[in-house]
PDB file of N, CA and C in Angstrom:
ATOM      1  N   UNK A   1       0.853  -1.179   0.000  1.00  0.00           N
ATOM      2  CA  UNK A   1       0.000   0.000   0.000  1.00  0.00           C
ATOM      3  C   UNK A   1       0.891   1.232   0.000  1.00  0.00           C
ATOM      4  N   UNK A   2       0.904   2.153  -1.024  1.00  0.00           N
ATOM      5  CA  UNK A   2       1.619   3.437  -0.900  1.00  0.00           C
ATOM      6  C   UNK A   2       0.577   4.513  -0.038  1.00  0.00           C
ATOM      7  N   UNK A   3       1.944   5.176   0.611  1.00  0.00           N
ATOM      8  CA  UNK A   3       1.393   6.421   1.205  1.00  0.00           C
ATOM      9  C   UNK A   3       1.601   7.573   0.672  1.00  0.00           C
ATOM     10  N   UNK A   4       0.878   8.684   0.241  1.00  0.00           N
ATOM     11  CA  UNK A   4       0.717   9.717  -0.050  1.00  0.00           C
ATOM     12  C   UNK A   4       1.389  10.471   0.882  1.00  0.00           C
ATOM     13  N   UNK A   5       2.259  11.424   0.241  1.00  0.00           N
ATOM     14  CA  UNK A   5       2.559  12.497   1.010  1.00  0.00           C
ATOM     15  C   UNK A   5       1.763  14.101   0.668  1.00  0.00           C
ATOM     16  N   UNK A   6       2.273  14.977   0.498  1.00  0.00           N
ATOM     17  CA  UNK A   6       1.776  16.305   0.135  1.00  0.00           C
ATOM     18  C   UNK A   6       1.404  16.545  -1.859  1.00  0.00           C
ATOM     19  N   UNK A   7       0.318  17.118  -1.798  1.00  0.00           N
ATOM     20  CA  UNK A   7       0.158  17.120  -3.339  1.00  0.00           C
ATOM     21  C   UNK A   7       1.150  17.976  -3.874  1.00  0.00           C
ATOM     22  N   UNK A   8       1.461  17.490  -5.376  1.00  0.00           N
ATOM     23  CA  UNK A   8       2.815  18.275  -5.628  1.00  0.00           C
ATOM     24  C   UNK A   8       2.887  19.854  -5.725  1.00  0.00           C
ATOM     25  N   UNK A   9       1.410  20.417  -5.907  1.00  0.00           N
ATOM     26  CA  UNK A   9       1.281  21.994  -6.452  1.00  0.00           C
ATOM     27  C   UNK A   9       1.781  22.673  -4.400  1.00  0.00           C
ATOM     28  N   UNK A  10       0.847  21.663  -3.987  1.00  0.00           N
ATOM     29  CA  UNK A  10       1.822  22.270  -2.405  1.00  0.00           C
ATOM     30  C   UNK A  10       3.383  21.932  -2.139  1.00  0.00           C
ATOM     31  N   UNK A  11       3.748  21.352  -2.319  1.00  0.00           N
ATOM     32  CA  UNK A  11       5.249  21.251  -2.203  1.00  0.00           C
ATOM     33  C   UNK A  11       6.112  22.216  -3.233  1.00  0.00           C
ATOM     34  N   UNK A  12       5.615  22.375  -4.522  1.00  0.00           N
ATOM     35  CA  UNK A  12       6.338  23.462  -5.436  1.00  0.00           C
ATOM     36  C   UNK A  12       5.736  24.841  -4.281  1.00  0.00           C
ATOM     37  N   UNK A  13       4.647  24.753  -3.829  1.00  0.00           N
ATOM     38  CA  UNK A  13       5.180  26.347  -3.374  1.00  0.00           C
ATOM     39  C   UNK A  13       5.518  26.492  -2.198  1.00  0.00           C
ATOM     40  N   UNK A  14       5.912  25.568  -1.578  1.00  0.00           N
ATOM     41  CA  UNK A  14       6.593  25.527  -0.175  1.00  0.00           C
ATOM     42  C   UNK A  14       7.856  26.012   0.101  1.00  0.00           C
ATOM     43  N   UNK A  15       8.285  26.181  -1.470  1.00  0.00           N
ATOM     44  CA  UNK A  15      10.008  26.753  -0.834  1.00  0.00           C
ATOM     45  C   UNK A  15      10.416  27.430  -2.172  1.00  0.00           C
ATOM     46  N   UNK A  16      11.579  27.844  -1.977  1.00  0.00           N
ATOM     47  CA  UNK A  16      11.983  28.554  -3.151  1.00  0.00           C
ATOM     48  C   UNK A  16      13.282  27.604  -3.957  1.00  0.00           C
ATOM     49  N   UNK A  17      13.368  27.644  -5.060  1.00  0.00           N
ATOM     50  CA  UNK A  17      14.861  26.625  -5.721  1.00  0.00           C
ATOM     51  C   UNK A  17      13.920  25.636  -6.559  1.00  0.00           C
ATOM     52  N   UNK A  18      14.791  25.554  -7.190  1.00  0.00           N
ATOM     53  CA  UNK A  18      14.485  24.540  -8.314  1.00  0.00           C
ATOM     54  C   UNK A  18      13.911  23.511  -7.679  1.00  0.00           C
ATOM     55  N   UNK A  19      12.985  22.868  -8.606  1.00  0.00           N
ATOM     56  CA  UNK A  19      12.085  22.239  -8.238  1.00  0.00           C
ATOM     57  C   UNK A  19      12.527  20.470  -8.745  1.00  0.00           C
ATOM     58  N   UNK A  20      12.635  19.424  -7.741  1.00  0.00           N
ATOM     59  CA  UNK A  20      13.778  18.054  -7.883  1.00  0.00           C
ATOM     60  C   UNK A  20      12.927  17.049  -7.963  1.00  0.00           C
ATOM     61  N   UNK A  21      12.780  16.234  -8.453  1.00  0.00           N
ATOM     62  CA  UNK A  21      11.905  14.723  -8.013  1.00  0.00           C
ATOM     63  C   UNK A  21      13.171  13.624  -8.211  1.00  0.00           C
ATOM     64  N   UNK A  22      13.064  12.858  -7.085  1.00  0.00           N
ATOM     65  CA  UNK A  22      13.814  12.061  -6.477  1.00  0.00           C
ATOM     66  C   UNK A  22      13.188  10.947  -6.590  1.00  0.00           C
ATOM     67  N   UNK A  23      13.364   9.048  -7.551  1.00  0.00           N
ATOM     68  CA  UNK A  23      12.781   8.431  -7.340  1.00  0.00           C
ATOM     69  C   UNK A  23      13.732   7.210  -6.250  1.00  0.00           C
ATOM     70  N   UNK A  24      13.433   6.723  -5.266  1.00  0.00           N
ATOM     71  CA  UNK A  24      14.675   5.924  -4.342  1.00  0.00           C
ATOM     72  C   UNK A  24      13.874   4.798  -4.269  1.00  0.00           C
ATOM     73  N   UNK A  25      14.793   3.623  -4.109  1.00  0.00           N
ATOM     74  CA  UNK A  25      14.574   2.295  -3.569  1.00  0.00           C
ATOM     75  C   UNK A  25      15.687   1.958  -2.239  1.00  0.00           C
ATOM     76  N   UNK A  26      15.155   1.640  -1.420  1.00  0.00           N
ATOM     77  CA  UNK A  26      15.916   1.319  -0.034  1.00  0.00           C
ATOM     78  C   UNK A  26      16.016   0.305   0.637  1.00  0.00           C
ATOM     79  N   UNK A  27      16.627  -0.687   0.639  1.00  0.00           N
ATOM     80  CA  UNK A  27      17.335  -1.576   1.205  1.00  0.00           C
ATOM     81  C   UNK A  27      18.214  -1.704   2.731  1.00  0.00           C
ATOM     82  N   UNK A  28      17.736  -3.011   2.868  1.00  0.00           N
ATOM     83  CA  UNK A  28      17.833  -3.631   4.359  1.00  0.00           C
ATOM     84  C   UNK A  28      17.188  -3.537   5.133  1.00  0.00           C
ATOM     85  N   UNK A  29      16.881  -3.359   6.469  1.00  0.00           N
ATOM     86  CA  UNK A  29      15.794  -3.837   7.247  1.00  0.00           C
ATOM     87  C   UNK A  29      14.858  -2.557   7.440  1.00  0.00           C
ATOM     88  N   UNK A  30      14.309  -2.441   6.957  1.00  0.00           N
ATOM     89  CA  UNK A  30      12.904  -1.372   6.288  1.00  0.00           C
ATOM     90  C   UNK A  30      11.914  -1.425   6.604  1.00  0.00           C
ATOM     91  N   UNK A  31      11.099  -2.720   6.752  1.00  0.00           N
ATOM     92  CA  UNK A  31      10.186  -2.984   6.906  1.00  0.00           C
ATOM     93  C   UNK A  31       9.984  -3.358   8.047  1.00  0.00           C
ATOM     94  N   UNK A  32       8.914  -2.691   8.557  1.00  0.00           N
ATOM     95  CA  UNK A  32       7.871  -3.458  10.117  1.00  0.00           C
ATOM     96  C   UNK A  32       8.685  -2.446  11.266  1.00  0.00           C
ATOM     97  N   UNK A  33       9.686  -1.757  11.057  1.00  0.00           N
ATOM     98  CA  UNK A  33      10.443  -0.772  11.604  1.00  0.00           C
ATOM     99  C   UNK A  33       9.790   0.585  10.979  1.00  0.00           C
ATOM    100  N   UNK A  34       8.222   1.028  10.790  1.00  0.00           N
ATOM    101  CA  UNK A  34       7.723   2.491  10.832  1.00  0.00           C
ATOM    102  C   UNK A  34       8.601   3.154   9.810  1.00  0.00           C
ATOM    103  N   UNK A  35       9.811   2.691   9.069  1.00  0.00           N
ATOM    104  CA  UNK A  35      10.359   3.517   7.923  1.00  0.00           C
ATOM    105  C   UNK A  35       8.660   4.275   6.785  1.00  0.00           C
ATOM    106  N   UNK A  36       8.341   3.849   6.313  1.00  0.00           N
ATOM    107  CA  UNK A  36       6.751   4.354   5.402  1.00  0.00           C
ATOM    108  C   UNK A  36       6.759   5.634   6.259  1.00  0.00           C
ATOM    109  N   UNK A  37       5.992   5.585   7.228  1.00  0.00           N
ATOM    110  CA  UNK A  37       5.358   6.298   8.508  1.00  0.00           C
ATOM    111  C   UNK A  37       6.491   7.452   8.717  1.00  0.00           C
ATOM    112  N   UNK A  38       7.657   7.242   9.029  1.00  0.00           N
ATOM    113  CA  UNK A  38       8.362   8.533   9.114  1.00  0.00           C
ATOM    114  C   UNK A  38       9.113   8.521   8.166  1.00  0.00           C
ATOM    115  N   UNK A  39       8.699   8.113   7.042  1.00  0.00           N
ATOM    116  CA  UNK A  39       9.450   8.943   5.556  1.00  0.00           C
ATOM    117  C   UNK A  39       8.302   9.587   5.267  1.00  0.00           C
ATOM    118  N   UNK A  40       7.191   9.974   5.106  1.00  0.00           N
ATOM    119  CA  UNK A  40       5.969  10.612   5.277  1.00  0.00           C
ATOM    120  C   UNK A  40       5.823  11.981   6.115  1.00  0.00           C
ATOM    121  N   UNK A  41       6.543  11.621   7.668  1.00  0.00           N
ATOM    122  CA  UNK A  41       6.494  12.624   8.154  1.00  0.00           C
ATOM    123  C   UNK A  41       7.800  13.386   7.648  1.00  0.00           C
ATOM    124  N   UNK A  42       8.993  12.524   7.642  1.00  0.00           N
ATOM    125  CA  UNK A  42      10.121  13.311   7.331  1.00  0.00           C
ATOM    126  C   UNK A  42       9.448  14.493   5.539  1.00  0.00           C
ATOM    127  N   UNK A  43       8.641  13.499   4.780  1.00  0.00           N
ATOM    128  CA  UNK A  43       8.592  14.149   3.980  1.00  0.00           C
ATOM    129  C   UNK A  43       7.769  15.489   4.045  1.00  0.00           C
ATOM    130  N   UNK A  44       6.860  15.191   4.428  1.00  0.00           N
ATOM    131  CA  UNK A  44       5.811  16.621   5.001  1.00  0.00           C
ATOM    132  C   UNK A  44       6.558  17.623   5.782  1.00  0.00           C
ATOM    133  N   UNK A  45       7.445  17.563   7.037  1.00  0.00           N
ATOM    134  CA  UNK A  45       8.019  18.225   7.664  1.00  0.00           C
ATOM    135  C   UNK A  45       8.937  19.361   6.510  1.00  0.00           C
ATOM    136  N   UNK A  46       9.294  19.024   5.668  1.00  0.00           N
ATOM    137  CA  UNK A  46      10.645  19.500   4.546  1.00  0.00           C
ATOM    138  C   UNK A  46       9.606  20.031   3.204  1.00  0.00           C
ATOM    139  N   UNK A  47       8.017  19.780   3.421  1.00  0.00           N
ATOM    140  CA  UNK A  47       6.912  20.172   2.341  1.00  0.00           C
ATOM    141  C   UNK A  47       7.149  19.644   0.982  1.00  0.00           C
ATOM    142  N   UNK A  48       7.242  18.400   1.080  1.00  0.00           N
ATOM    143  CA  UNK A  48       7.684  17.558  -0.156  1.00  0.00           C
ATOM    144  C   UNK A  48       6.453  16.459  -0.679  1.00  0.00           C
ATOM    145  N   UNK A  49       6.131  16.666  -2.448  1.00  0.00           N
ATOM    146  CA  UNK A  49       5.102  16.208  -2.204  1.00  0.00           C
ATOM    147  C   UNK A  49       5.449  14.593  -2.708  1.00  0.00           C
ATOM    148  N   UNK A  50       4.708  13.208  -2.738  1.00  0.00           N
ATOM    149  CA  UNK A  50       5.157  12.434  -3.165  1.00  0.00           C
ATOM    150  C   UNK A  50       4.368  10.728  -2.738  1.00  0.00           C
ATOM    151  N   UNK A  51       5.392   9.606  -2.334  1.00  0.00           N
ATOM    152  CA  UNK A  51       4.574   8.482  -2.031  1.00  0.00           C
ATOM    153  C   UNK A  51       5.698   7.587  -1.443  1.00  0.00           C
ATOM    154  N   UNK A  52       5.529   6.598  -0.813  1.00  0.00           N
ATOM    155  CA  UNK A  52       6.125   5.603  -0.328  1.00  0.00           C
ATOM    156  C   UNK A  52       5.604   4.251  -0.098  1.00  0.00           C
ATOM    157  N   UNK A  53       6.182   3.158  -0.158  1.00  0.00           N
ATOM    158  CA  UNK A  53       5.495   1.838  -0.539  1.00  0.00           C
ATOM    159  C   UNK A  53       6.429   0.641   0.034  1.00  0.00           C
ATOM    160  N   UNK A  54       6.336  -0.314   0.236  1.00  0.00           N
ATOM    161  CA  UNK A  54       6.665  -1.768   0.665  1.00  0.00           C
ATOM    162  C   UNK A  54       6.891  -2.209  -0.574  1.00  0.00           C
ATOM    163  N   UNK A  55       8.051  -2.383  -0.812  1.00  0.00           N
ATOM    164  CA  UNK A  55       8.055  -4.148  -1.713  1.00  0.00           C
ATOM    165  C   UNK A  55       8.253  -5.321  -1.617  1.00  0.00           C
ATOM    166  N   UNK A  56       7.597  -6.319  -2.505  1.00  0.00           N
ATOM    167  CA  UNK A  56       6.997  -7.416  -1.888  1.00  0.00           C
ATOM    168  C   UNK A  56       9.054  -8.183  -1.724  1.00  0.00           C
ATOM    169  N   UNK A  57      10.311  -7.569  -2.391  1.00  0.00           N
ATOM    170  CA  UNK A  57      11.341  -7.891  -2.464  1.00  0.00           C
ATOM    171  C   UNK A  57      11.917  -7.610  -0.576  1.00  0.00           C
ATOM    172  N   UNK A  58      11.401  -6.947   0.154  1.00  0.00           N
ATOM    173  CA  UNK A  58      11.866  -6.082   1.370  1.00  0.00           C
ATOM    174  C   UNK A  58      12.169  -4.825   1.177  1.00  0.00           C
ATOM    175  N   UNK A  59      12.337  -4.215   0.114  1.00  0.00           N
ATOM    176  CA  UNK A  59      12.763  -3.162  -0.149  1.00  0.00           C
ATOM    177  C   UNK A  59      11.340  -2.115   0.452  1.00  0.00           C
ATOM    178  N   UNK A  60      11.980  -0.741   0.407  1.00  0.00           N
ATOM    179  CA  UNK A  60      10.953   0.616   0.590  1.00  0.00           C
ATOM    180  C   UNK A  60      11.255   1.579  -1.014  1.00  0.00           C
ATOM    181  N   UNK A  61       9.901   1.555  -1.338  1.00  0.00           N
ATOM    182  CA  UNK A  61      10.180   2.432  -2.894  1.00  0.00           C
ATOM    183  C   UNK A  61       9.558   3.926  -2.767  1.00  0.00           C
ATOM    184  N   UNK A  62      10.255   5.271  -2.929  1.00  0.00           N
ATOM    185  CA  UNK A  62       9.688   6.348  -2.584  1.00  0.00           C
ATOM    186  C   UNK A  62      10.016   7.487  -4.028  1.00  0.00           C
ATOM    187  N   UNK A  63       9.089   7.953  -4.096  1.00  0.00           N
ATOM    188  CA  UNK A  63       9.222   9.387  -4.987  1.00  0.00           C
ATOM    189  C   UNK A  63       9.036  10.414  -4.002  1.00  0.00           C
ATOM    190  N   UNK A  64       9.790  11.671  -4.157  1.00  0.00           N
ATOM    191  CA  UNK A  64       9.596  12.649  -3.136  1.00  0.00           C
ATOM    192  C   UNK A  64       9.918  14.175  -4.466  1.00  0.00           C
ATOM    193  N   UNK A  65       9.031  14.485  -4.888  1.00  0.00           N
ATOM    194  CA  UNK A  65       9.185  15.874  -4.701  1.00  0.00           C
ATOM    195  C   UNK A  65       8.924  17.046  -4.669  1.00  0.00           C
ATOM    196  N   UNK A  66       9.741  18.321  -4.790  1.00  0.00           N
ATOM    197  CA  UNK A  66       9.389  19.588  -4.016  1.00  0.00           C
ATOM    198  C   UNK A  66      11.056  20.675  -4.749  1.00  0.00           C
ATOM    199  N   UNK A  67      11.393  21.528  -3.553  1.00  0.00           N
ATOM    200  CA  UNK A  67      12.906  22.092  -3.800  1.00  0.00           C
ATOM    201  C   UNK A  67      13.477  21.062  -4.263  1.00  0.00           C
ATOM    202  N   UNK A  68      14.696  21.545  -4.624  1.00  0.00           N
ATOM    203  CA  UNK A  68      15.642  20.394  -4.859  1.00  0.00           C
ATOM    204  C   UNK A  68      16.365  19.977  -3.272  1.00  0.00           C
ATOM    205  N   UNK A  69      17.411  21.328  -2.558  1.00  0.00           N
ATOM    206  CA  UNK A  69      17.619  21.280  -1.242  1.00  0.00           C
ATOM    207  C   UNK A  69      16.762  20.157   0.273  1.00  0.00           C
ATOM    208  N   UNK A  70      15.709  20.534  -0.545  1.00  0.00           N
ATOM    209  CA  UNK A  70      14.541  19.802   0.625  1.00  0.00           C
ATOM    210  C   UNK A  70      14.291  18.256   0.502  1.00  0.00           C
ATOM    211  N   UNK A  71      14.312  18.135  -1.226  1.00  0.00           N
ATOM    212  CA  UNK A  71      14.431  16.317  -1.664  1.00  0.00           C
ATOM    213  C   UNK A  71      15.728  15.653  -0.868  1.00  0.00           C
ATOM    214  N   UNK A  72      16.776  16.573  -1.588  1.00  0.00           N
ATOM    215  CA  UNK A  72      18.211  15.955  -1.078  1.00  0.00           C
ATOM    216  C   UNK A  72      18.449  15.871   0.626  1.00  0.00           C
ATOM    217  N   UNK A  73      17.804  16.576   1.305  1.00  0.00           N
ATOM    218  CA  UNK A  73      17.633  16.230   2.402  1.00  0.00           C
ATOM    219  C   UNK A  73      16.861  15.098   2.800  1.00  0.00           C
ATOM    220  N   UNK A  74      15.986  14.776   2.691  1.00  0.00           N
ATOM    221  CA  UNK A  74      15.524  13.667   3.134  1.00  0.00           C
ATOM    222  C   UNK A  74      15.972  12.755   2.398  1.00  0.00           C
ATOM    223  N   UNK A  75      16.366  12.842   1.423  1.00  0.00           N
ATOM    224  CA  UNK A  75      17.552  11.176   0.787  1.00  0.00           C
ATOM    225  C   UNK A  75      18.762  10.852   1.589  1.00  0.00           C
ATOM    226  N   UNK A  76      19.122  12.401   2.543  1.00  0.00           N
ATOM    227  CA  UNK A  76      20.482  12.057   3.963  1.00  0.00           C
ATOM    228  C   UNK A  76      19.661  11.246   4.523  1.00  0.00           C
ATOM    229  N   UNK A  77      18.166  11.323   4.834  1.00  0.00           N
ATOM    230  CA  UNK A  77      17.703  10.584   5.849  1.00  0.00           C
ATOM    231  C   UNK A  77      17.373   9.398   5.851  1.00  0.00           C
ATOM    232  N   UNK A  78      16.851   9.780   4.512  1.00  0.00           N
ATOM    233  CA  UNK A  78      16.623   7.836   4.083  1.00  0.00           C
ATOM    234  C   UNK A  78      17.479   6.536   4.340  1.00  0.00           C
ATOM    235  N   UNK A  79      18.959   7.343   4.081  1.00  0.00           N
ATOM    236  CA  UNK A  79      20.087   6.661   4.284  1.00  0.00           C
ATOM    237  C   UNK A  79      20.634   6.175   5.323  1.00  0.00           C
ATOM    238  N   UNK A  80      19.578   6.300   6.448  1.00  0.00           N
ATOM    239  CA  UNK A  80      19.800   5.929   8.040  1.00  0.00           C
ATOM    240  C   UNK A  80      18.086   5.825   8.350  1.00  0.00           C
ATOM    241  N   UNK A  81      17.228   6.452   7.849  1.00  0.00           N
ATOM    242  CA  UNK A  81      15.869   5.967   8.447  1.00  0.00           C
ATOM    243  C   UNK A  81      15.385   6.221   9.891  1.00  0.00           C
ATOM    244  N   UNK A  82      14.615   5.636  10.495  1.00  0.00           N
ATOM    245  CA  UNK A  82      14.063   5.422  11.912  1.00  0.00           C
ATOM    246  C   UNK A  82      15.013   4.843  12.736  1.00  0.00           C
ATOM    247  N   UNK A  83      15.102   4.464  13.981  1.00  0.00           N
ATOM    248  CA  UNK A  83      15.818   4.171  14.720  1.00  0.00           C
ATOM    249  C   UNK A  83      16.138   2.677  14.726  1.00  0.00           C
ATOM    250  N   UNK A  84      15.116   2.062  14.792  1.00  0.00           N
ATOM    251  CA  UNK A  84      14.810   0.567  14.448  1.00  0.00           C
ATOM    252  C   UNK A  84      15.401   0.236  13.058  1.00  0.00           C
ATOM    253  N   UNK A  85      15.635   0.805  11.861  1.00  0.00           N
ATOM    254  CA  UNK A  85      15.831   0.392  10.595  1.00  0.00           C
ATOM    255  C   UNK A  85      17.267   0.438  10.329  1.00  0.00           C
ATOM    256  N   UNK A  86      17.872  -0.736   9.258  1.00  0.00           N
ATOM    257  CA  UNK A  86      19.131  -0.721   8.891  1.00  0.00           C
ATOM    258  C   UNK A  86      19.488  -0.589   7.409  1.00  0.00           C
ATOM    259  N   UNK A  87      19.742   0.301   7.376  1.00  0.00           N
ATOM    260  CA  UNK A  87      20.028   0.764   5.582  1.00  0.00           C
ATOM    261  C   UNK A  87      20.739   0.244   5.294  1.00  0.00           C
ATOM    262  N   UNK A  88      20.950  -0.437   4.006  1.00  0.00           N
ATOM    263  CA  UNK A  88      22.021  -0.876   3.672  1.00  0.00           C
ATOM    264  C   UNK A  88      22.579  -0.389   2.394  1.00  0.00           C
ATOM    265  N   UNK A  89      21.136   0.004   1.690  1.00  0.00           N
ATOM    266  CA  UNK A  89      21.618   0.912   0.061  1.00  0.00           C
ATOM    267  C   UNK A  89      20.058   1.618   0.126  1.00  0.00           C
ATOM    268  N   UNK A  90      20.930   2.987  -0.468  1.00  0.00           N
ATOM    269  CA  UNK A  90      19.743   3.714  -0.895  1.00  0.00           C
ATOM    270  C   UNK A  90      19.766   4.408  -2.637  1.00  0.00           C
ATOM    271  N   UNK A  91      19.502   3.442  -3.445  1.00  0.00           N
ATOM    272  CA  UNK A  91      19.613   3.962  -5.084  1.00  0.00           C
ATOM    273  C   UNK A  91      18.703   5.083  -5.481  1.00  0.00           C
ATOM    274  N   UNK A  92      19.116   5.990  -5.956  1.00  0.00           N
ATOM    275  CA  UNK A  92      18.306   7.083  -6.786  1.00  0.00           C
ATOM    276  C   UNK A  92      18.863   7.298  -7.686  1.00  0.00           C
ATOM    277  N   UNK A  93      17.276   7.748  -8.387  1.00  0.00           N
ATOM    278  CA  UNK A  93      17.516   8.060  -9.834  1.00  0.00           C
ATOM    279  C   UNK A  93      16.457   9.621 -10.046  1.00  0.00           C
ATOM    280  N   UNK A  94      17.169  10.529 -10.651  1.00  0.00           N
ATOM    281  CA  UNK A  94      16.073  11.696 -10.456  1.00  0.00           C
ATOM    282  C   UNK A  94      15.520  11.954 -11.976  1.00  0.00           C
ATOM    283  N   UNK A  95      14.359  12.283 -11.861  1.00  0.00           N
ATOM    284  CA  UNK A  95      13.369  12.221 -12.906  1.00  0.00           C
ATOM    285  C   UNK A  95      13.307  14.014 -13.168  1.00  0.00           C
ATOM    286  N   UNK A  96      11.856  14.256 -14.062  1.00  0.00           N
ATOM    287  CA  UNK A  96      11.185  15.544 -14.166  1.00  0.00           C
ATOM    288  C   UNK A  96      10.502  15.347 -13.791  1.00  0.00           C
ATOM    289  N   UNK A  97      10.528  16.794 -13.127  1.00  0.00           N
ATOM    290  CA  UNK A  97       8.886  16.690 -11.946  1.00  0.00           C
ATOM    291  C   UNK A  97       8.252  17.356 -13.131  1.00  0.00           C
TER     292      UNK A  97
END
């Protein structure tokens, strides 16, 4: 089940700077550790609009965007997650928003 974050026309006007879409897949222990849940909040907090999802592989699959500054921030975060979660790779590939 993906989660919705902020619609994208709110996240373009949430900040100023070029505008980034970030698509990531995240690896290692991800799941059942609230990663979804506070990549959601991490994403809303930074006004980023986007989605996040479970794969049926273990992986977490997320699009996030908004600024560019504000994407690339939460891809630092992704890269460590919740407290409970163990990253092991975080791949991106950036698209057009």
């Amino acid at each position: 089940r993906a989660e919705a974050m902020a619609e994208a026309s709110d996240a373009q006007e949430a900040g100023a700077g070029d505008v980034a879409r970030a698509h990531a897949f995240v690896g290692g222990k991800v799941q059942g550790v609230f990663y979804r849940k506070n990549a959601v909040i991490q994403a809303s907090e930074r006004g980023l609009a986007g989605w996040v999802r479970n794969l049926r592989d273990g992986r977490v699959e997320l699009a996030a965007e908004g600024p560019r500054e504000q994407v690339e921030d939460l891809l630092r975060w992704c890269r460590t997650g919740p407290r409970k979660a163990q990253v092991d790779d975080v791949e991106v590939s950036w698209e057009t928003p």
